[in-house]
Protein backbone atom coordinates (compact mmCIF):
# COMPACT_ATOMS: atom_id res chain seq x y z
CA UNK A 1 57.84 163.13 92.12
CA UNK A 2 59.68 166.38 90.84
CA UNK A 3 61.42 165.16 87.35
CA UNK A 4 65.39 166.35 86.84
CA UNK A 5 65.16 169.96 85.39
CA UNK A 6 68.39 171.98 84.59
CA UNK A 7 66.86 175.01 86.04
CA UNK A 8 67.07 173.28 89.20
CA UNK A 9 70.20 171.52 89.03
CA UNK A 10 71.58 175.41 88.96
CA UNK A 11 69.77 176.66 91.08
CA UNK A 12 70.63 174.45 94.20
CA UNK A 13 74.46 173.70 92.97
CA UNK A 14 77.02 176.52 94.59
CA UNK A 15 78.19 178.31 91.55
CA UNK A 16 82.10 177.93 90.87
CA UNK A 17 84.34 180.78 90.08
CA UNK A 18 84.80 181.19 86.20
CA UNK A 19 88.43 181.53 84.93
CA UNK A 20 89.30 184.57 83.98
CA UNK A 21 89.22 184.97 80.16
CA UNK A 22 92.31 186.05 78.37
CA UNK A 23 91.29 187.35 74.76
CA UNK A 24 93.25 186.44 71.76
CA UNK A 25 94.50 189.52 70.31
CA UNK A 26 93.43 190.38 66.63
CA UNK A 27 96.78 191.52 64.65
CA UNK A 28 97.25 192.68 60.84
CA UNK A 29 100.75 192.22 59.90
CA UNK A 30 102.18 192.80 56.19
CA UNK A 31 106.47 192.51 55.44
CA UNK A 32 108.46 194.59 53.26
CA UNK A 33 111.77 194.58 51.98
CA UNK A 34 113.11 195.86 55.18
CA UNK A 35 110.51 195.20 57.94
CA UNK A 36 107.66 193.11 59.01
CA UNK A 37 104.98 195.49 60.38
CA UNK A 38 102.25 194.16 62.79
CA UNK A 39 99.57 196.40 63.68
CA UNK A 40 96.57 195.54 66.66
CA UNK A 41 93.73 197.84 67.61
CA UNK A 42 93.56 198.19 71.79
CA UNK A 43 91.99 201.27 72.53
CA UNK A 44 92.01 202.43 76.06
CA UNK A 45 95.14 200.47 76.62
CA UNK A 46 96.99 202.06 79.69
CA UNK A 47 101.11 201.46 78.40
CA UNK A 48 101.71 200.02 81.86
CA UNK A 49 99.37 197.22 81.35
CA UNK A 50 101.31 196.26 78.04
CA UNK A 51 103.96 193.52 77.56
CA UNK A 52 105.77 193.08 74.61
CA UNK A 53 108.79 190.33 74.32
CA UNK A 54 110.57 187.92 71.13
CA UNK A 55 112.36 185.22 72.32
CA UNK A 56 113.32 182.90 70.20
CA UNK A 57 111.25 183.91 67.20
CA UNK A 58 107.97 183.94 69.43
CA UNK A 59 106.44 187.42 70.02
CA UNK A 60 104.73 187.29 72.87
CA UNK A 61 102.05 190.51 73.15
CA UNK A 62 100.04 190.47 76.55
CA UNK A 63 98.10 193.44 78.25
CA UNK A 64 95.22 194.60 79.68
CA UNK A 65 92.40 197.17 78.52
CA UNK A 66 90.19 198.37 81.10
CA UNK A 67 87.00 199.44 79.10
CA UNK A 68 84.79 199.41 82.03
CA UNK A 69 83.13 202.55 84.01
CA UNK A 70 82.40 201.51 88.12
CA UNK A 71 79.04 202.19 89.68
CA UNK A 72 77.26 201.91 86.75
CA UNK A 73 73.98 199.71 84.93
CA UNK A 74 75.20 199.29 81.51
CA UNK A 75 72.49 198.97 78.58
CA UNK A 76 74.52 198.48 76.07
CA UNK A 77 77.97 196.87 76.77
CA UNK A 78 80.03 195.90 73.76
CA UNK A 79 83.61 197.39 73.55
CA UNK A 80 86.57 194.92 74.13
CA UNK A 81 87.45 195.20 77.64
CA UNK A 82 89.75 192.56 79.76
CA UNK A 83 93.20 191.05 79.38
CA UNK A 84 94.54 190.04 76.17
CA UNK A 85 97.65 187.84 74.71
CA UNK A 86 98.48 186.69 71.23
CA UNK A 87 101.89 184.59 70.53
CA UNK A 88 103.17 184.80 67.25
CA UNK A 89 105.96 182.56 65.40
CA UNK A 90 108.39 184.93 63.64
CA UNK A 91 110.35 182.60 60.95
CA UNK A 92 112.01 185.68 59.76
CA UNK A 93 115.20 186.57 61.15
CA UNK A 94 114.86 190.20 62.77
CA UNK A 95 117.34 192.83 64.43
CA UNK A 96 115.73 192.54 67.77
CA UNK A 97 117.88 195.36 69.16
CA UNK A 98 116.07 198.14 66.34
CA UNK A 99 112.49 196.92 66.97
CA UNK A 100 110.42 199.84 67.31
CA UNK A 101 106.57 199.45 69.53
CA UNK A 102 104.11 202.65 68.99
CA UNK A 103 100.60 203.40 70.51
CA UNK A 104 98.90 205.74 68.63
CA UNK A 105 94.99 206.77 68.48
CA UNK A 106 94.38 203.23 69.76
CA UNK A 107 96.64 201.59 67.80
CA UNK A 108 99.95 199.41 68.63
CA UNK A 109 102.23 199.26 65.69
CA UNK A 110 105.38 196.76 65.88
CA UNK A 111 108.40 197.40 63.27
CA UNK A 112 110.66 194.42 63.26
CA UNK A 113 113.64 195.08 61.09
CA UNK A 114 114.65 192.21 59.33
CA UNK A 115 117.94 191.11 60.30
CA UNK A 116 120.26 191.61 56.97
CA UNK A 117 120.53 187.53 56.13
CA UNK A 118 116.95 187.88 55.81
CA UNK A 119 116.54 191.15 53.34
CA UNK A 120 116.63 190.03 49.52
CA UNK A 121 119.67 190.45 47.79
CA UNK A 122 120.12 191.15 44.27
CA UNK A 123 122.89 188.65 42.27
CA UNK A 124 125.08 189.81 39.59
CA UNK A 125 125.89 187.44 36.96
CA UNK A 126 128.89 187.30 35.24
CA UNK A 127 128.88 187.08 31.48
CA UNK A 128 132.00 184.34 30.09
């Protein structure tokens, strides 16, 4: 009598599809007085495969980088490559109308300009 072997469970079980993996994007972010900056590395990133939104204080940033040549064997294969999405809680109030998104050498920079309830304010105080 054969004894139960995972090998051979595998190997006679019809594999099932995997579900396609959606990476977690990896942002930097830093505020100043004025903005809150978020930067996030995706090189390769085709602009039509990027979707940025903020609704209520959630920014949402979802693409897709397609790092991957056709017809070939790799031998090494370790650049990011696939769809991404990170969601982000914003508790700062921003001027969603003057956010700014740029791509540049592989890099996606977000300026949020802090709405002006949010920016510090200096108070004067009076001398009696």
């Amino acid at each position: 009598m054969l004894a139960y072997h995972p090998y051979y469970a595998r190997r006679h079980v019809p594999a099932q599809p995997r579900a396609e993996r959606i990476y977690r994007l990896p942002v930097d972010a830093y505020e100043t007085d004025e903005n809150v900056v978020l930067l996030a590395s995706v090189a390769g990133l085709n602009l039509d495969d990027l979707e940025i939104t903020l609704d209520n204080g959630v920014l949402v940033i979802r693409g897709e980088v397609n790092g991957q040549e056709a017809d070939v064997e790799y031998l090494l294969h370790e650049r990011f490559h696939g769809k991404f999405e990170r969601h982000l809680n914003i508790n700062i109030p921003v001027d969603v109308s003057a956010t700014e998104a740029t791509y540049q050498n592989g890099v996606l920079r977000l300026v949020l300009p802090k709405a002006p309830e949010a920016k510090p304010r200096r108070i004067e105080v009076a001398a009696h």
